[in-house]
C-alpha atoms as a PDB file:
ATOM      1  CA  UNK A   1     -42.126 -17.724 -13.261  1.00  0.00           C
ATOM      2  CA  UNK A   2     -43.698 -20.494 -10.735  1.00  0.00           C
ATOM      3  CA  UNK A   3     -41.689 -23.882 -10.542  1.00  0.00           C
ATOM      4  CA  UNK A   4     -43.447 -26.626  -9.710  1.00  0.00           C
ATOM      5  CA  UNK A   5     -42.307 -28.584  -7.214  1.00  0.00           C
ATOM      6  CA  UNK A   6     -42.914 -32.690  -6.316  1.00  0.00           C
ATOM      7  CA  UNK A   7     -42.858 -34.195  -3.267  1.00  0.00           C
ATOM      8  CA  UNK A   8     -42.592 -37.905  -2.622  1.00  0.00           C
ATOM      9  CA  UNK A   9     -44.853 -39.895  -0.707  1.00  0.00           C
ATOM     10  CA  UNK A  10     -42.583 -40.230   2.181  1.00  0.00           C
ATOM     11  CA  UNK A  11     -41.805 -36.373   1.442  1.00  0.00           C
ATOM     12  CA  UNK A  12     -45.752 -34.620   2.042  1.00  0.00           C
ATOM     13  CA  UNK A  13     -46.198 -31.527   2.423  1.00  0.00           C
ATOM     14  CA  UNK A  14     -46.646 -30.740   5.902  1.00  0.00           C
ATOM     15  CA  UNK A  15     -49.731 -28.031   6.513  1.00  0.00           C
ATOM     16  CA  UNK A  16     -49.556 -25.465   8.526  1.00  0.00           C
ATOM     17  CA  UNK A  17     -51.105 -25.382  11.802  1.00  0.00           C
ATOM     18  CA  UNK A  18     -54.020 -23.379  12.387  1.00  0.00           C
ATOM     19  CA  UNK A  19     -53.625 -20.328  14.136  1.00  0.00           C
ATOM     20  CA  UNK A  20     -54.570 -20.770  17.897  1.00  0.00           C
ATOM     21  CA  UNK A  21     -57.559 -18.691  18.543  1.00  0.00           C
ATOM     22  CA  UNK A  22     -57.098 -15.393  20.606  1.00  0.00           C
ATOM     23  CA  UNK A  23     -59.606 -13.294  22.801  1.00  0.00           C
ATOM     24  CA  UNK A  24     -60.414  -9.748  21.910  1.00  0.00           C
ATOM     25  CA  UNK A  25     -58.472  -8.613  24.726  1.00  0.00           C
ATOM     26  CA  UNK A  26     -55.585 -10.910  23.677  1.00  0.00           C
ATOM     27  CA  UNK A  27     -55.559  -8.858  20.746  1.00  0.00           C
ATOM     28  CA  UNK A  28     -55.661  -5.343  22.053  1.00  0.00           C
ATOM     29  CA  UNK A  29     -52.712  -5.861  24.505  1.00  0.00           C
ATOM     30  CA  UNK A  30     -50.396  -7.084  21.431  1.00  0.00           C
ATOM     31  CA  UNK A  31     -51.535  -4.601  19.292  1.00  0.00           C
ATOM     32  CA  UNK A  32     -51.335  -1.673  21.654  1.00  0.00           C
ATOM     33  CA  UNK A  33     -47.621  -2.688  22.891  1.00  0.00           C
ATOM     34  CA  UNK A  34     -45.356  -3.195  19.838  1.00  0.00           C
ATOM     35  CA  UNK A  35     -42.560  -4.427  21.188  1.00  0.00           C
ATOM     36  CA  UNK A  36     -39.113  -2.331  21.140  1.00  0.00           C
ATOM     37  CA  UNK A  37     -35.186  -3.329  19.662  1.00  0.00           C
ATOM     38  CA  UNK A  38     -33.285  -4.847  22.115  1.00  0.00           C
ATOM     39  CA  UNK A  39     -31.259  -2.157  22.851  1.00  0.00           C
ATOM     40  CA  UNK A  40     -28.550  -3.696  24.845  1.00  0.00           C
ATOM     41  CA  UNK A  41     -27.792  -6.246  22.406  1.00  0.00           C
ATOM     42  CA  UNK A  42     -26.912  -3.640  19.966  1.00  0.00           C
ATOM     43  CA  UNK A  43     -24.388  -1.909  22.050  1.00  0.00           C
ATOM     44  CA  UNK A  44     -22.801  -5.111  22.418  1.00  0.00           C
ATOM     45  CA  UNK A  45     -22.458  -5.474  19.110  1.00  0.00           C
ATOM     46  CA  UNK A  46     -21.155  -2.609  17.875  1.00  0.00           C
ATOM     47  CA  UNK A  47     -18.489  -3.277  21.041  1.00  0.00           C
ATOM     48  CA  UNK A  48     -17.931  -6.728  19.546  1.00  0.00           C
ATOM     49  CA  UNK A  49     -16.799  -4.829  16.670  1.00  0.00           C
ATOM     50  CA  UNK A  50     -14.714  -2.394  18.039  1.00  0.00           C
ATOM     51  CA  UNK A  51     -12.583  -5.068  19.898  1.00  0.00           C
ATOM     52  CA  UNK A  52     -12.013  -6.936  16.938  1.00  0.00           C
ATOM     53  CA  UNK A  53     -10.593  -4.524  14.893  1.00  0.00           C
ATOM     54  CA  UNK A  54      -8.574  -3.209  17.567  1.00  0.00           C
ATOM     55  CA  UNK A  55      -7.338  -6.007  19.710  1.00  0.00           C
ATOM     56  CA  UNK A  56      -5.367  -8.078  17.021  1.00  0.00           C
ATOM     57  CA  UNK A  57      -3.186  -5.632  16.189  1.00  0.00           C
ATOM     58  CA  UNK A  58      -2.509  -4.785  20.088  1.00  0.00           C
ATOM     59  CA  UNK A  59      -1.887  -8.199  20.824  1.00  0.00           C
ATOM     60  CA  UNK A  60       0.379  -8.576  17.938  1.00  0.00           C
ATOM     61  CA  UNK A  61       2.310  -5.474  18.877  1.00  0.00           C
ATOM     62  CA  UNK A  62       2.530  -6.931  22.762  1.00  0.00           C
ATOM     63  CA  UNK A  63       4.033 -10.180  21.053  1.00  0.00           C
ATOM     64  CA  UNK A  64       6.571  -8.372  18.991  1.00  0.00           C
ATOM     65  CA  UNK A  65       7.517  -6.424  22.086  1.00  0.00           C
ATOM     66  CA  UNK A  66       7.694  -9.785  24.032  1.00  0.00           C
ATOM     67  CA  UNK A  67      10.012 -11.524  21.909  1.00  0.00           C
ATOM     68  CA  UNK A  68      12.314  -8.581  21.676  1.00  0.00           C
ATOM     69  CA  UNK A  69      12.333  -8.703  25.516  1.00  0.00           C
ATOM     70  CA  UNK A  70      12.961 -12.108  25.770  1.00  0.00           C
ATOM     71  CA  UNK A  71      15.968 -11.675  22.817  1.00  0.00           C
ATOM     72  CA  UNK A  72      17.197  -8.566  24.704  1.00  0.00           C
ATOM     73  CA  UNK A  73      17.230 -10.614  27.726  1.00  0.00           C
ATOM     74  CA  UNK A  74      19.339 -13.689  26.649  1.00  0.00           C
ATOM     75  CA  UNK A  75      22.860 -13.816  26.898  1.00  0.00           C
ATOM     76  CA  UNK A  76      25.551 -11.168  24.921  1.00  0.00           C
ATOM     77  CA  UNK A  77      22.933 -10.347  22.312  1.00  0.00           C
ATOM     78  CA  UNK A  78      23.736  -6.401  22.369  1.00  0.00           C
ATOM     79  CA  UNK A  79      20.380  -5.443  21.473  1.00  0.00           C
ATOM     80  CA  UNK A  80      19.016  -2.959  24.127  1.00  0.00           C
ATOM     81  CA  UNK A  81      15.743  -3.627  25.873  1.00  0.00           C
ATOM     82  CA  UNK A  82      12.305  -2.001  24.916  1.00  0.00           C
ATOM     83  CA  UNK A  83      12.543   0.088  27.787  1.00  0.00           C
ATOM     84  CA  UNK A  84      16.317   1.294  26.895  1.00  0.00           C
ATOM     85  CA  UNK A  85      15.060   1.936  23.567  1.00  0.00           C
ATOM     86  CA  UNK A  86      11.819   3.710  24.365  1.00  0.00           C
ATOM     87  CA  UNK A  87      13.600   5.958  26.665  1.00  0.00           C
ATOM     88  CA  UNK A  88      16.083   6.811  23.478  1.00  0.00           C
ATOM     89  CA  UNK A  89      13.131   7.543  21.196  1.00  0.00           C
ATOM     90  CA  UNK A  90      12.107  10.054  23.931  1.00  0.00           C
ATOM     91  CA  UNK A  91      15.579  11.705  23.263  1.00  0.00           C
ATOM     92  CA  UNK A  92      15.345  11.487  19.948  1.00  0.00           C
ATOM     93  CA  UNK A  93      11.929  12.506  19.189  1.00  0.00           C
ATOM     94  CA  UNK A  94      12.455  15.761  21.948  1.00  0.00           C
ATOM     95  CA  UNK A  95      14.181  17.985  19.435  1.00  0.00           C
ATOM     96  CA  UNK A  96      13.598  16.084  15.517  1.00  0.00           C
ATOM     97  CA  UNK A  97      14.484  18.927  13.981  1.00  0.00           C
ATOM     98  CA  UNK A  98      17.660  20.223  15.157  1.00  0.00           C
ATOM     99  CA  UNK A  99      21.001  20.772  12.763  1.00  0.00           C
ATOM    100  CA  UNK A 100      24.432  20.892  13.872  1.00  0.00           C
ATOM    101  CA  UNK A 101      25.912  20.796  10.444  1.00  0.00           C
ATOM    102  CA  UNK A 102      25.478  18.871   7.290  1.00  0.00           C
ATOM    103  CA  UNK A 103      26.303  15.683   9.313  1.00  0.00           C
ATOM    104  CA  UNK A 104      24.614  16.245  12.661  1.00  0.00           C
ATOM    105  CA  UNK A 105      20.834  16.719  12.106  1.00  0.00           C
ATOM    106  CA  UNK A 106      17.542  15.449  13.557  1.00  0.00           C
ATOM    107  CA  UNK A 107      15.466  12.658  12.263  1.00  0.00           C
ATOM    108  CA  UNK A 108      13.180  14.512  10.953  1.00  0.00           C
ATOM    109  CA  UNK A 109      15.388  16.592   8.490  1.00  0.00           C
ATOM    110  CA  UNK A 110      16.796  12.986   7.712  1.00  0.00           C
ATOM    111  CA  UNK A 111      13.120  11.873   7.118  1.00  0.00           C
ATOM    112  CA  UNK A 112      12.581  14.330   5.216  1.00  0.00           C
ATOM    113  CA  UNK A 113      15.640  14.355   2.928  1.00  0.00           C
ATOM    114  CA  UNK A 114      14.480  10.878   1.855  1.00  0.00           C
ATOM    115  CA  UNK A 115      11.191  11.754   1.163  1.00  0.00           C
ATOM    116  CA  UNK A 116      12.942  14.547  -1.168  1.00  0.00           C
ATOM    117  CA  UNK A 117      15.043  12.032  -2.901  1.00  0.00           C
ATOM    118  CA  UNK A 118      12.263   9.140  -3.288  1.00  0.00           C
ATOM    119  CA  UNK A 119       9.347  12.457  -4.736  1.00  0.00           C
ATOM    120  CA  UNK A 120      12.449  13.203  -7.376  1.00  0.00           C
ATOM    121  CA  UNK A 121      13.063   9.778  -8.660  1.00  0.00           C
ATOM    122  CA  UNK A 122       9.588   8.619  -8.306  1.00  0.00           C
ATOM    123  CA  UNK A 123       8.020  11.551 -10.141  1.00  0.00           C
ATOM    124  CA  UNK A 124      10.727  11.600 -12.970  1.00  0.00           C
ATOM    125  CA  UNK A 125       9.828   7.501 -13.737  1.00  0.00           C
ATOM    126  CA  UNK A 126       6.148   8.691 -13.612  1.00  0.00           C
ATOM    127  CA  UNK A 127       6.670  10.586 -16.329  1.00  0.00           C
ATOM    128  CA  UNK A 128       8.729   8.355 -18.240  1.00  0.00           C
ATOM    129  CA  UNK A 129       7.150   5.243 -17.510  1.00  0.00           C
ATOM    130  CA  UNK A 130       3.237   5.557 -17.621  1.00  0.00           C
ATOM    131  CA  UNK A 131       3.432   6.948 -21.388  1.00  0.00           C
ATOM    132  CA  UNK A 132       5.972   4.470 -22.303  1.00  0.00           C
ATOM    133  CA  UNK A 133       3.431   2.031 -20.591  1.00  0.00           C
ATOM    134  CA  UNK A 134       0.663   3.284 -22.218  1.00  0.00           C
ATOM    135  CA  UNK A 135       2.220   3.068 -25.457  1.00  0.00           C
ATOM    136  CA  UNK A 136       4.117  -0.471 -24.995  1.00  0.00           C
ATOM    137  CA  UNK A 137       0.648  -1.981 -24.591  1.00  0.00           C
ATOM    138  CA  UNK A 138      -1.363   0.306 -27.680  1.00  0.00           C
ATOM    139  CA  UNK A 139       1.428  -0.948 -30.231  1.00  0.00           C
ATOM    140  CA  UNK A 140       2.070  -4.541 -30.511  1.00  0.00           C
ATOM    141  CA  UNK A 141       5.662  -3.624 -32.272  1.00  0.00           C
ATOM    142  CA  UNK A 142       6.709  -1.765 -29.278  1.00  0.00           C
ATOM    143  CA  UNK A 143       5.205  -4.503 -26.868  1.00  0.00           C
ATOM    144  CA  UNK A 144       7.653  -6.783 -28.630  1.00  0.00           C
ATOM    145  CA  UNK A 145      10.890  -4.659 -28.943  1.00  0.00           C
ATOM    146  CA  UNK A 146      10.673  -4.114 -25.145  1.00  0.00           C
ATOM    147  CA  UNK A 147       9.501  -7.146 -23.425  1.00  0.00           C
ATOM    148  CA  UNK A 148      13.192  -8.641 -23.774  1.00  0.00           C
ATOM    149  CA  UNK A 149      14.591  -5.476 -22.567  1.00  0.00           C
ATOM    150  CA  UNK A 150      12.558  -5.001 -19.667  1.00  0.00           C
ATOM    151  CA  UNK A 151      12.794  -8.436 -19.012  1.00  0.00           C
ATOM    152  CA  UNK A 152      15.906  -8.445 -19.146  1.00  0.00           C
ATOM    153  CA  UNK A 153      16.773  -5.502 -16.713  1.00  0.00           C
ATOM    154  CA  UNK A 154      13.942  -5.761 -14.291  1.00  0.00           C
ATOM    155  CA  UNK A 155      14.928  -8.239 -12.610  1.00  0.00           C
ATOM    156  CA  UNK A 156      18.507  -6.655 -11.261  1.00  0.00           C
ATOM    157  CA  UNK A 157      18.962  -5.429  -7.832  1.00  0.00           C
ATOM    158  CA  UNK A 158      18.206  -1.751  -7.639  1.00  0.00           C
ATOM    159  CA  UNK A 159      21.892  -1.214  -5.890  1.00  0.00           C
ATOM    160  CA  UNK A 160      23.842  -2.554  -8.727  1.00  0.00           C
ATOM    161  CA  UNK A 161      22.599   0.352 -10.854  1.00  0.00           C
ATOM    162  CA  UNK A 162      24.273   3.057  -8.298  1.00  0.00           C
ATOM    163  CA  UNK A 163      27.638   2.411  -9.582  1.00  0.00           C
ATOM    164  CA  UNK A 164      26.281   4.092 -12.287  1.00  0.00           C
ATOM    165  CA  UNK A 165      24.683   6.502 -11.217  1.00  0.00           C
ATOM    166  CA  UNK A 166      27.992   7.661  -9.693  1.00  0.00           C
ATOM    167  CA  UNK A 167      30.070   7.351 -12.887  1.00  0.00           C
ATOM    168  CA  UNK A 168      27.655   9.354 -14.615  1.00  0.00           C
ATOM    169  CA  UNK A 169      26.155  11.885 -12.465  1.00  0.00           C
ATOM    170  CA  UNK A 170      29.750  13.106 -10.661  1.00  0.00           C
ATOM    171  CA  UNK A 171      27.269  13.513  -7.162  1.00  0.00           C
ATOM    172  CA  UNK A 172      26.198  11.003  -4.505  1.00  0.00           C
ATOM    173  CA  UNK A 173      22.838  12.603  -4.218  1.00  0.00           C
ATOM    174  CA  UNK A 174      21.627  12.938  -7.995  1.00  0.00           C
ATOM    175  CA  UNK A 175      22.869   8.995  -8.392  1.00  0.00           C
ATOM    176  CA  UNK A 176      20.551   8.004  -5.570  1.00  0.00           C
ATOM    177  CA  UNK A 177      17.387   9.509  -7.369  1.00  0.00           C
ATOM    178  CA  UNK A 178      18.955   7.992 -10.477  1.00  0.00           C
ATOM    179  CA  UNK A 179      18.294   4.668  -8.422  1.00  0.00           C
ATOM    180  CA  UNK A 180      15.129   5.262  -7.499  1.00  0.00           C
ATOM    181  CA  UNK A 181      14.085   6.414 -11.285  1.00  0.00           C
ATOM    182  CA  UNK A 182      14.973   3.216 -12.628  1.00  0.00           C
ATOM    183  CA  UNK A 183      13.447   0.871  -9.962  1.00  0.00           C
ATOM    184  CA  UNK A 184      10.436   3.211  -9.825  1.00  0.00           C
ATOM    185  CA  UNK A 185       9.787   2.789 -13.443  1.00  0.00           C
ATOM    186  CA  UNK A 186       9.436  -1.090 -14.016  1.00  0.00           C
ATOM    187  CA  UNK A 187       6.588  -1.572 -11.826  1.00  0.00           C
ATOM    188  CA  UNK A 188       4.571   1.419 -13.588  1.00  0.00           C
ATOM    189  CA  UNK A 189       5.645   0.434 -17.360  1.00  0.00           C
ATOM    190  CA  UNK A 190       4.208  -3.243 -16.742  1.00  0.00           C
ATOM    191  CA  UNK A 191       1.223  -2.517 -14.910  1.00  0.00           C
ATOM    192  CA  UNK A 192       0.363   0.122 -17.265  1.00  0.00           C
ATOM    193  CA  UNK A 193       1.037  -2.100 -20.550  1.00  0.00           C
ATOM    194  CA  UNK A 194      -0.925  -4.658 -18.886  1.00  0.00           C
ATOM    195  CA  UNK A 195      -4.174  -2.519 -17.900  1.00  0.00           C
ATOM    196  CA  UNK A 196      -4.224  -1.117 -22.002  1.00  0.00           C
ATOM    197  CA  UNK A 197      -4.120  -4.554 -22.972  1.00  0.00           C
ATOM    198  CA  UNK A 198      -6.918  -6.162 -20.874  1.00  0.00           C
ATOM    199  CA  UNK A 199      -9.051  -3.174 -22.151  1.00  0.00           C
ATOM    200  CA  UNK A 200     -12.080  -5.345 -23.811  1.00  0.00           C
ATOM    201  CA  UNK A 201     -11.584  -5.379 -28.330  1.00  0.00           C
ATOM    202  CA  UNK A 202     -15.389  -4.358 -28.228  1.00  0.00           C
ATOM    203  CA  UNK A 203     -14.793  -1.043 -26.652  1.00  0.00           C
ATOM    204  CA  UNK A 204     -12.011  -0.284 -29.093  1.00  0.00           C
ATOM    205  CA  UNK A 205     -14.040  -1.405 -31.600  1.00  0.00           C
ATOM    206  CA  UNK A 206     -17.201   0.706 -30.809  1.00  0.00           C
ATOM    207  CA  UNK A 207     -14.031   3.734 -31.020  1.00  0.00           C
ATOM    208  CA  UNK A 208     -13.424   2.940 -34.442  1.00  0.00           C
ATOM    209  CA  UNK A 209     -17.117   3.116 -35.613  1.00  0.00           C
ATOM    210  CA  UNK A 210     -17.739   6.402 -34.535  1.00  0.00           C
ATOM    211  CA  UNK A 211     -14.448   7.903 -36.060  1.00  0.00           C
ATOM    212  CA  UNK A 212     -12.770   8.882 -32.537  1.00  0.00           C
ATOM    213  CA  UNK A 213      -9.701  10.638 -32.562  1.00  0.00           C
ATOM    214  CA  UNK A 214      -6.491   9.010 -30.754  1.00  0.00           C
ATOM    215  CA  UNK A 215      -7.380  11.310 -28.278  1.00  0.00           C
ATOM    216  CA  UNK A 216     -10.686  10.869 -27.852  1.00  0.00           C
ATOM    217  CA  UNK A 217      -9.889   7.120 -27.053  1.00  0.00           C
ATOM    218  CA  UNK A 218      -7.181   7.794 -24.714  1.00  0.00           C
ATOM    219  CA  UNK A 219      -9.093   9.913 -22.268  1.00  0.00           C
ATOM    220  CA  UNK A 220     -12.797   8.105 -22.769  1.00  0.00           C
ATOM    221  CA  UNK A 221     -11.685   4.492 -23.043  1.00  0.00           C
ATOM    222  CA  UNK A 222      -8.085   3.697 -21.827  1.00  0.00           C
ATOM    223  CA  UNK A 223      -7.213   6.179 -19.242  1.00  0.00           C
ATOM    224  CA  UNK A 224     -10.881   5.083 -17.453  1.00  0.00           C
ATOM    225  CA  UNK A 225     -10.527   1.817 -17.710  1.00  0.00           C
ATOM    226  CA  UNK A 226      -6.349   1.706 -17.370  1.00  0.00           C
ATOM    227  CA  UNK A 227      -6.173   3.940 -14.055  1.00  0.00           C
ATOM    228  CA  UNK A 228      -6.598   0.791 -11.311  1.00  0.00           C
ATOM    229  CA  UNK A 229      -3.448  -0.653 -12.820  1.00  0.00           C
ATOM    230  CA  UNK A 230      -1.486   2.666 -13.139  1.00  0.00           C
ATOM    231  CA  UNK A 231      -2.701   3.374  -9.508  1.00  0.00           C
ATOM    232  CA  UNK A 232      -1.267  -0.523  -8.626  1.00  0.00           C
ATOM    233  CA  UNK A 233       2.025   0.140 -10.462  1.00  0.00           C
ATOM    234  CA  UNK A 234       2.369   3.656  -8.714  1.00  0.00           C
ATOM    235  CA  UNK A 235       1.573   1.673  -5.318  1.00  0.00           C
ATOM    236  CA  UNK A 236       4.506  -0.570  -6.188  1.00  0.00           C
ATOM    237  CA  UNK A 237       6.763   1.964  -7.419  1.00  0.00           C
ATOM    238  CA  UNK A 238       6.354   3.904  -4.187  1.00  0.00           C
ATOM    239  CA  UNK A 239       7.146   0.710  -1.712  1.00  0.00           C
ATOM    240  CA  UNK A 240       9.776  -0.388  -3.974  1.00  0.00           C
ATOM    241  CA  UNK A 241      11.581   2.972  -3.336  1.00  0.00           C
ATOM    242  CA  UNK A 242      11.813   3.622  -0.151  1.00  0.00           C
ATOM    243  CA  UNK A 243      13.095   0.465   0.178  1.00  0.00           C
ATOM    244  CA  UNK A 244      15.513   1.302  -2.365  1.00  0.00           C
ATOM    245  CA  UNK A 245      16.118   5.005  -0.780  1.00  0.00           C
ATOM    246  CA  UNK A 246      17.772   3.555   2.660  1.00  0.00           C
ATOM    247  CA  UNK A 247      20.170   1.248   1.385  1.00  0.00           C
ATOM    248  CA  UNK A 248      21.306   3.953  -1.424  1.00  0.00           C
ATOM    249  CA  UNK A 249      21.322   6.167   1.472  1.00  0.00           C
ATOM    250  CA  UNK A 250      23.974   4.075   3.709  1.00  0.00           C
ATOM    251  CA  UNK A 251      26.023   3.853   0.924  1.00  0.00           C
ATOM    252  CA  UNK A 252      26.312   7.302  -0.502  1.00  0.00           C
ATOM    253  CA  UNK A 253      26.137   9.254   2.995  1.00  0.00           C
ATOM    254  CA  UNK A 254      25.037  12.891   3.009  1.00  0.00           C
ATOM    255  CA  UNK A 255      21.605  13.283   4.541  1.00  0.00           C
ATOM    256  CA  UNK A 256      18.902  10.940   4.843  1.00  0.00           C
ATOM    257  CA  UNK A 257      17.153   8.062   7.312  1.00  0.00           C
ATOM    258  CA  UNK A 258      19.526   5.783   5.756  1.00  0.00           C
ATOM    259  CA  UNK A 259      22.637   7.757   6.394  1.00  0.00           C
ATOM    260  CA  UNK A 260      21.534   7.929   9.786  1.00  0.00           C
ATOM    261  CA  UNK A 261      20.851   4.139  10.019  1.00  0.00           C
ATOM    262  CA  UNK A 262      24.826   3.998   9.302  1.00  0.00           C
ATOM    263  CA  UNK A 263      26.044   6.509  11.469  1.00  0.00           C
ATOM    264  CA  UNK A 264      24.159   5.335  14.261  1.00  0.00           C
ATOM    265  CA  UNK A 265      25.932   1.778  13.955  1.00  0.00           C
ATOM    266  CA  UNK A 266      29.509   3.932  13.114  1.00  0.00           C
ATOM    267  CA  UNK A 267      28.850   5.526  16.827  1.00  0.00           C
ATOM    268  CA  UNK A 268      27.466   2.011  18.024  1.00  0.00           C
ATOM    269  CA  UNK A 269      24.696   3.330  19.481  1.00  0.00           C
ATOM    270  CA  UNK A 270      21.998   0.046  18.427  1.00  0.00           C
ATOM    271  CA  UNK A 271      18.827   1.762  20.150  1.00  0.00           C
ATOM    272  CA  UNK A 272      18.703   4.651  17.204  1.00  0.00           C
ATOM    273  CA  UNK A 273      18.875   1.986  14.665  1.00  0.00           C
ATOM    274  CA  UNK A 274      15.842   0.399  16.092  1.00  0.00           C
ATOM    275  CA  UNK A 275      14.421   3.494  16.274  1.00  0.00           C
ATOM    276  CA  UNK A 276      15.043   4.186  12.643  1.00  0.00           C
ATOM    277  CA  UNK A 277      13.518   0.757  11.741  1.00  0.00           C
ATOM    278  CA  UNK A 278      10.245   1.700  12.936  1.00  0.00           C
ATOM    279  CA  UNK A 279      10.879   5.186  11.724  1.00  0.00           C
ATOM    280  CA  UNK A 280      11.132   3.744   8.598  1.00  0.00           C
ATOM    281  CA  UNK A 281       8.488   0.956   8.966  1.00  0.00           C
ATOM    282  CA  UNK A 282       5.746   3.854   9.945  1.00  0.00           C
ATOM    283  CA  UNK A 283       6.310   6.375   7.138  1.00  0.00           C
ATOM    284  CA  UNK A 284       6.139   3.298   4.471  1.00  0.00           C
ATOM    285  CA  UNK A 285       3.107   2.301   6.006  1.00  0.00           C
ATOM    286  CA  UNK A 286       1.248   5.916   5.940  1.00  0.00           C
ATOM    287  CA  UNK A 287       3.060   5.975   1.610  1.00  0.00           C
ATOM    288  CA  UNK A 288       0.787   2.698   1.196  1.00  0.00           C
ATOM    289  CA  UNK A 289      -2.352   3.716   3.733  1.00  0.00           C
ATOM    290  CA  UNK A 290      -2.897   7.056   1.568  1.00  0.00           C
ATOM    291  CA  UNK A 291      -2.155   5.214  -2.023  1.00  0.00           C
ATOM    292  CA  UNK A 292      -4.583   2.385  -1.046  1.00  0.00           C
ATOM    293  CA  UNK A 293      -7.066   5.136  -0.572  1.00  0.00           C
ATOM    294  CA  UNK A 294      -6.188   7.140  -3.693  1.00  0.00           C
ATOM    295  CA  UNK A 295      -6.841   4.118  -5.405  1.00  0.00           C
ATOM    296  CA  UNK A 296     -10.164   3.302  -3.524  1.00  0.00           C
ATOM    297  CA  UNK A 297     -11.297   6.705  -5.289  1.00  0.00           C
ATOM    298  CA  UNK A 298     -10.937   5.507  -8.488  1.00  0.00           C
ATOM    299  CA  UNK A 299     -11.886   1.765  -8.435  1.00  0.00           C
ATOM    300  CA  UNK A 300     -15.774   0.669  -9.226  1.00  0.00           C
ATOM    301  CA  UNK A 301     -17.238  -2.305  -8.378  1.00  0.00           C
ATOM    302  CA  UNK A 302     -19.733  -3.990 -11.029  1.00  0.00           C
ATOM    303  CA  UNK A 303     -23.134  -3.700 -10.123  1.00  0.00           C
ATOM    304  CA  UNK A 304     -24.830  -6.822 -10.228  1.00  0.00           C
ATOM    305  CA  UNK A 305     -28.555  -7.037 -11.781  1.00  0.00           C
END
């Protein structure tokens, strides 16, 4: 399709210009000698690149580093110094794995211990919460007998269920995954409900023409189109408990970062807790790195005709 276009008087179309005429020898040297890709400018491109995706995050590390220096540095604060700390973490880090009893191990049995707890709780809410998801946003009865109960409990801190976790379960360590169950299941029972109900009527509708079976449905039409929500609630889930996992950890004791966090401060020795910070700060950042990819598996993008 051609569109026509006007131009005002004032507005002409300007011509061309006439190609300037050009010797036969002219012509032999351009065509003979195509000329090559700036090389050079290339390379400094893909350099260009490289420095900005890796000299933000160094600079933002040097400023964290700077301001704890200058903290460190000012009056009775009691925090140690990066250098007092990093020569802990050498310490620390020498021998992760050692065990001198159930209250004298390394970080990285402590590290492990949480991880323990949090794949317990978080797998035992998986189960429970992406059917009940699934089904809370199939059923419009269900989606209205548990909206005021979810909305209800959802929104209470995560620690004032370990009370009762305690009264119930006799044992500091099953009421800690009984924490992380029920903070680990709210994120996946919403996102899930949510993803089943923004699944388009025409698809269901096409379902019901040909005579699927529940089944059928579930596995062609929902659990395609539902899994970048469950994989968003799951995401959640995860961050929300190992957050969760420290804190229950401090106050039950046993073995675990967060146990370690609080016998650390018992012994006053304030470089381990900053250790365990980062400790901490690092392995929740590798739970959401490799979820974020899971999840970049599974997610299209619409191809625009």
């Amino acid at each position: 399709m051609v569109a026509a276009v006007f131009h005002s008087p004032l507005e002409a179309p300007i011509a061309p210009a006439p190609a300037p005429a050009t010797s036969p020898l002219a012509k032999a040297m351009t065509t003979s000698a195509p000329a090559a890709a700036p090389e050079p400018r290339k390379q400094a491109r893909d350099f260009r690149g490289f420095w900005m995706a890796v000299l933000p995050p160094v600079l933002g590390l040097a400023l964290l580093v700077l301001v704890w220096q200058l903290i460190a540095s000012s009056g009775n604060s009691g925090i140690p110094k990066p250098a007092e700390t990093w020569t802990q973490a050498l310490q620390v880090f020498s021998d992760p794995f050692y065990s001198n009893g159930p209250n004298d191990q390394g970080v990285g049995w402590n590290v492990l211990s949480s991880l323990k707890r949090v794949a317990i709780g978080f797998g035992l809410a998986a189960l429970v919460g992406i059917p009940a998801g699934f089904a809370i946003g199939r059923s419009v009865f269900l989606s209205r007998m548990f909206n005021p109960l979810i909305s209800l409990l959802r929104p209470v801190s995560p620690l004032a269920w370990l009370p009762i976790g305690l009264l119930v379960f006799k044992g500091a360590d099953p009421a800690a995954i009984w924490t992380i169950f029920i903070c680990s299941i709210w994120p996946m029972v919403i996102n899930t409900a949510v993803g089943v109900q923004r699944v388009p009527q025409d698809y269901l509708n096409v379902a019901r023409v040909l005579n699927l079976s529940e089944w059928k449905i579930f596995t062609k039409i929902l659990f395609p189109a539902v899994l970048p929500y469950l994989l968003t609630g799951v995401r959640l889930a995860v961050g929300t408990a190992w957050l969760v996992i420290v804190a229950a950890e401090m106050l039950t004791g046993g073995v675990g970062i967060g146990f370690w966090v609080w016998d650390e401060w018992n012994n006053l020795n304030v470089s381990s807790i900053i250790i365990a910070i980062f400790v901490i700060g690092i392995v929740g950042l590798l739970l959401e790195f490799a979820l974020i990819k899971i999840a970049t598996l599974f997610t299209f993008e619409e191809v625009k005709s």
